[in-house]
Protein backbone atom coordinates (compact mmCIF):
# COMPACT_ATOMS: atom_id res chain seq x y z
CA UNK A 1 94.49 96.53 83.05
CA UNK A 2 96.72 93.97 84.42
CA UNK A 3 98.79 94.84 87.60
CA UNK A 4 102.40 93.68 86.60
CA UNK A 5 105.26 95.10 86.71
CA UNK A 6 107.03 93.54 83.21
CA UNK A 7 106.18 90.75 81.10
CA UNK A 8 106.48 87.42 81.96
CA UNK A 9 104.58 84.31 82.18
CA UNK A 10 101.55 85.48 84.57
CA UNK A 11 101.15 88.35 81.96
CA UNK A 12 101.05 86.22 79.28
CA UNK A 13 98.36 83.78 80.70
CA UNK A 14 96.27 87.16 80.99
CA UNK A 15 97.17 87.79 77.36
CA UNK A 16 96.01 84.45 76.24
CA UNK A 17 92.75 84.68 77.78
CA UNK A 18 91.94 87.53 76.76
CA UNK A 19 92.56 86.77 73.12
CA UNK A 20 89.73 83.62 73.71
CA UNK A 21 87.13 85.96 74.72
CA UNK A 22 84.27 86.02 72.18
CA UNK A 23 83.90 89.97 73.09
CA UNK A 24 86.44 92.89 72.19
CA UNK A 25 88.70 93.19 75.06
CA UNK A 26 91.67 95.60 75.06
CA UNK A 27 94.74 94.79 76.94
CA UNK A 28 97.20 97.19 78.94
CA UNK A 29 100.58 97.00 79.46
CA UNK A 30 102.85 96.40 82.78
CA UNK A 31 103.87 99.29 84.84
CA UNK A 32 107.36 99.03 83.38
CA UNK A 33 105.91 97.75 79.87
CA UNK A 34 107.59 100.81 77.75
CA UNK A 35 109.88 103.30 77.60
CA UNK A 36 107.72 106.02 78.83
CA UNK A 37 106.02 104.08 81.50
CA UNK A 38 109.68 103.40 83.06
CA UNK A 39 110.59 106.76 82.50
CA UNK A 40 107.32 108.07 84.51
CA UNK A 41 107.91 105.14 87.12
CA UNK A 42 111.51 106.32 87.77
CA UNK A 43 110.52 109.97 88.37
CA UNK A 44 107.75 109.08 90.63
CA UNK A 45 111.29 106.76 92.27
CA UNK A 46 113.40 109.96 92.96
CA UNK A 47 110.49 112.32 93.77
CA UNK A 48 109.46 109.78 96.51
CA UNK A 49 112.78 108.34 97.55
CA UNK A 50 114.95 111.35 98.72
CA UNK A 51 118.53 110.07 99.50
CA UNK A 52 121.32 112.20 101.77
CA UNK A 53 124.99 112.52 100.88
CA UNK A 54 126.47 108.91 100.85
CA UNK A 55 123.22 107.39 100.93
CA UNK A 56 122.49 105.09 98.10
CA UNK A 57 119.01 103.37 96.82
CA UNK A 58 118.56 100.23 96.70
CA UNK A 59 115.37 98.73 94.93
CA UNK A 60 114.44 95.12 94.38
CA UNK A 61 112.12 93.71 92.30
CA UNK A 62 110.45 90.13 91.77
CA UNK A 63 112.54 89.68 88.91
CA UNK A 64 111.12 86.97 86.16
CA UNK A 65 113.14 83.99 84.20
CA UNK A 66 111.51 84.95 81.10
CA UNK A 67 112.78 88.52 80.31
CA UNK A 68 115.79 87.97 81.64
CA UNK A 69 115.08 91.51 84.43
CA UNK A 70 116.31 93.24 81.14
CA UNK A 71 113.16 95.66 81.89
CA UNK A 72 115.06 96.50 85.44
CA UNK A 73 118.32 97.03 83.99
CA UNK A 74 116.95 99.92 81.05
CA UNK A 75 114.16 101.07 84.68
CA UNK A 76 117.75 101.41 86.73
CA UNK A 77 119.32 103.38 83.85
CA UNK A 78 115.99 105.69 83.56
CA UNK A 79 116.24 106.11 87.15
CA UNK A 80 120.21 107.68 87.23
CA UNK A 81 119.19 109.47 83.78
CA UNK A 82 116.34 111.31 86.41
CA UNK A 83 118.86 112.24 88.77
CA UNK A 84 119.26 109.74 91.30
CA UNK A 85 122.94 108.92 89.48
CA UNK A 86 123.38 105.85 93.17
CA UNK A 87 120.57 103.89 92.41
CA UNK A 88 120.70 100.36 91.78
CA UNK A 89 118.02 98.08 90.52
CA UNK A 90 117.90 94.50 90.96
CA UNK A 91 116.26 91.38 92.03
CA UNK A 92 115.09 88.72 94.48
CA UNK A 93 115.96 86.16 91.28
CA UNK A 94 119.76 87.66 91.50
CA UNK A 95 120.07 88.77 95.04
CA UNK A 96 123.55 87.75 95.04
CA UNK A 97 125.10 89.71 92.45
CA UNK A 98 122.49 92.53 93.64
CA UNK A 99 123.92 93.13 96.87
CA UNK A 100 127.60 92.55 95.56
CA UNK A 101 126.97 95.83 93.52
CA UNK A 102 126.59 97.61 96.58
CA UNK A 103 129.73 99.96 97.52
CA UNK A 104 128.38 101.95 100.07
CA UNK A 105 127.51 101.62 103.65
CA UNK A 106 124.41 103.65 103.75
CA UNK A 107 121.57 101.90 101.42
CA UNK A 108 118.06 102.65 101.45
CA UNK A 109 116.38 99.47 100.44
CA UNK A 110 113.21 99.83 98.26
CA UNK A 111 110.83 97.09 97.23
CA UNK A 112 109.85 97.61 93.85
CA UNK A 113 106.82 95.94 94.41
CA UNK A 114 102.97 96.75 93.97
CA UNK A 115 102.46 95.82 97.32
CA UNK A 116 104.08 95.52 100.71
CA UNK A 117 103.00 91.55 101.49
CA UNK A 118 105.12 88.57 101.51
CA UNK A 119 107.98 90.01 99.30
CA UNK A 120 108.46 92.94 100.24
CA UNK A 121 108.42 92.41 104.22
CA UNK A 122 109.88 88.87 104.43
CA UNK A 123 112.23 88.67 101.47
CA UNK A 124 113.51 92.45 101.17
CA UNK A 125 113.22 93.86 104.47
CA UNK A 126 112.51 90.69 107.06
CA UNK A 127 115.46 89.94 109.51
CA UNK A 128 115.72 86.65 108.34
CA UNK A 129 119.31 85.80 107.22
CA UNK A 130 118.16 85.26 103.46
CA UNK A 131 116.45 88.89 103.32
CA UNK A 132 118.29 91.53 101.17
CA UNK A 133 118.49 93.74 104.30
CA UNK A 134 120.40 90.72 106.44
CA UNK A 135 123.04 89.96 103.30
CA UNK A 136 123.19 93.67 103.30
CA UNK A 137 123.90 94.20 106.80
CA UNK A 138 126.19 90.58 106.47
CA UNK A 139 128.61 92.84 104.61
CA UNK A 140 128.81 96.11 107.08
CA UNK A 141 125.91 98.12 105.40
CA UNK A 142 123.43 100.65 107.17
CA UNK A 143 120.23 99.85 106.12
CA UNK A 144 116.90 101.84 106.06
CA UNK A 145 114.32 99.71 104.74
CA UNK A 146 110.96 101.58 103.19
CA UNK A 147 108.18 98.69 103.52
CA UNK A 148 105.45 100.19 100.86
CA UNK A 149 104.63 99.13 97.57
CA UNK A 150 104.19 101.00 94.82
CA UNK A 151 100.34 101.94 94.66
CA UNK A 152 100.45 103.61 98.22
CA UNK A 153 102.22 106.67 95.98
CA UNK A 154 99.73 108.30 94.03
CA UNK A 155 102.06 108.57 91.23
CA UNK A 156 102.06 105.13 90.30
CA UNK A 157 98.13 105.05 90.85
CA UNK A 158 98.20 107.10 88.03
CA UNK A 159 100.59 105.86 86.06
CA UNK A 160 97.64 103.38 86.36
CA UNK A 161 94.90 105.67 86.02
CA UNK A 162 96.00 107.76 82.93
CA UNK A 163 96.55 104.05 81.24
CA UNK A 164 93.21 102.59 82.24
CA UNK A 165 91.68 106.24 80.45
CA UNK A 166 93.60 106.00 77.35
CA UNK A 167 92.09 102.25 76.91
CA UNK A 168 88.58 103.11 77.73
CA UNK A 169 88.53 106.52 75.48
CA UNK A 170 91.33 105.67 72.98
């Protein structure tokens, strides 16, 4: 059970050597690999991320060349079909037109990431000038960053979980 977010190229290397193993070896999907996995990772996104009035949220993921972050734009559209009708999904790959999307001055900024390292503190929520936060803040913004990643909320761990199960018992 591989721990990515969509498909791309690192999946794909998993893929491939999977297929030369001379044993059976099934092969799960991303977190946001399918419909219903996005739909059950944007519920577990409003459940956990409670905005105020005039709040919006923000999340940003790696992104990936290959796919094109198509898989963010249908995970944004699950997410405002939950409920959370401000949300915005987007990526380190397209910061720029990320943070021009933003209208509001009050943003909670979410890494959509499986893990608060490198990413998700420098790139998304660091004070460095090239962070998401700083071009957010560049433009007037108030900005509440959340610095976890995804598997500290036991949701996505079993998102995980229930995936891992189905493979081992079919």
């Amino acid at each position: 059970l591989p721990t990515y977010m969509t498909f791309g190229s690192e999946y794909n290397k998993v893929v491939t050597a999977v297929e030369g193993l001379s044993f059976e070896c099934k092969m799960g999907l991303p977190l946001l690999g399918n419909e219903v996995l996005r739909r059950q990772a944007a519920e577990v996104l409003i459940h956990e991320i409670q905005l105020a009035d005039g709040e919006i949220a923000l999340y940003i993921g790696h992104g990936t060349k290959q796919e094109k972050d198509q898989v963010y734009e249908l995970l944004e559209k699950a997410v405002q079909r939950a409920g959370q009708n401000t949300a915005i999904i987007g990526t380190l790959e397209n910061a720029e037109s990320t943070v021009a999307r933003v209208d509001t001055k009050r943003v909670r900024l979410v890494p959509l990431l499986l893990t608060a390292g490198r990413h998700a503190l420098r790139d998304v929520c660091g004070e460095e000038e090239r962070s998401i936060a700083s071009k957010l803040r560049a433009v007037g913004a108030e900005v509440e960053c959340i610095e976890k990643g995804l598997l500290e909320y036991g949701s996505i761990r079993r998102i995980y979980l229930d995936q891992l199960r189905e493979l081992i018992c079919g």
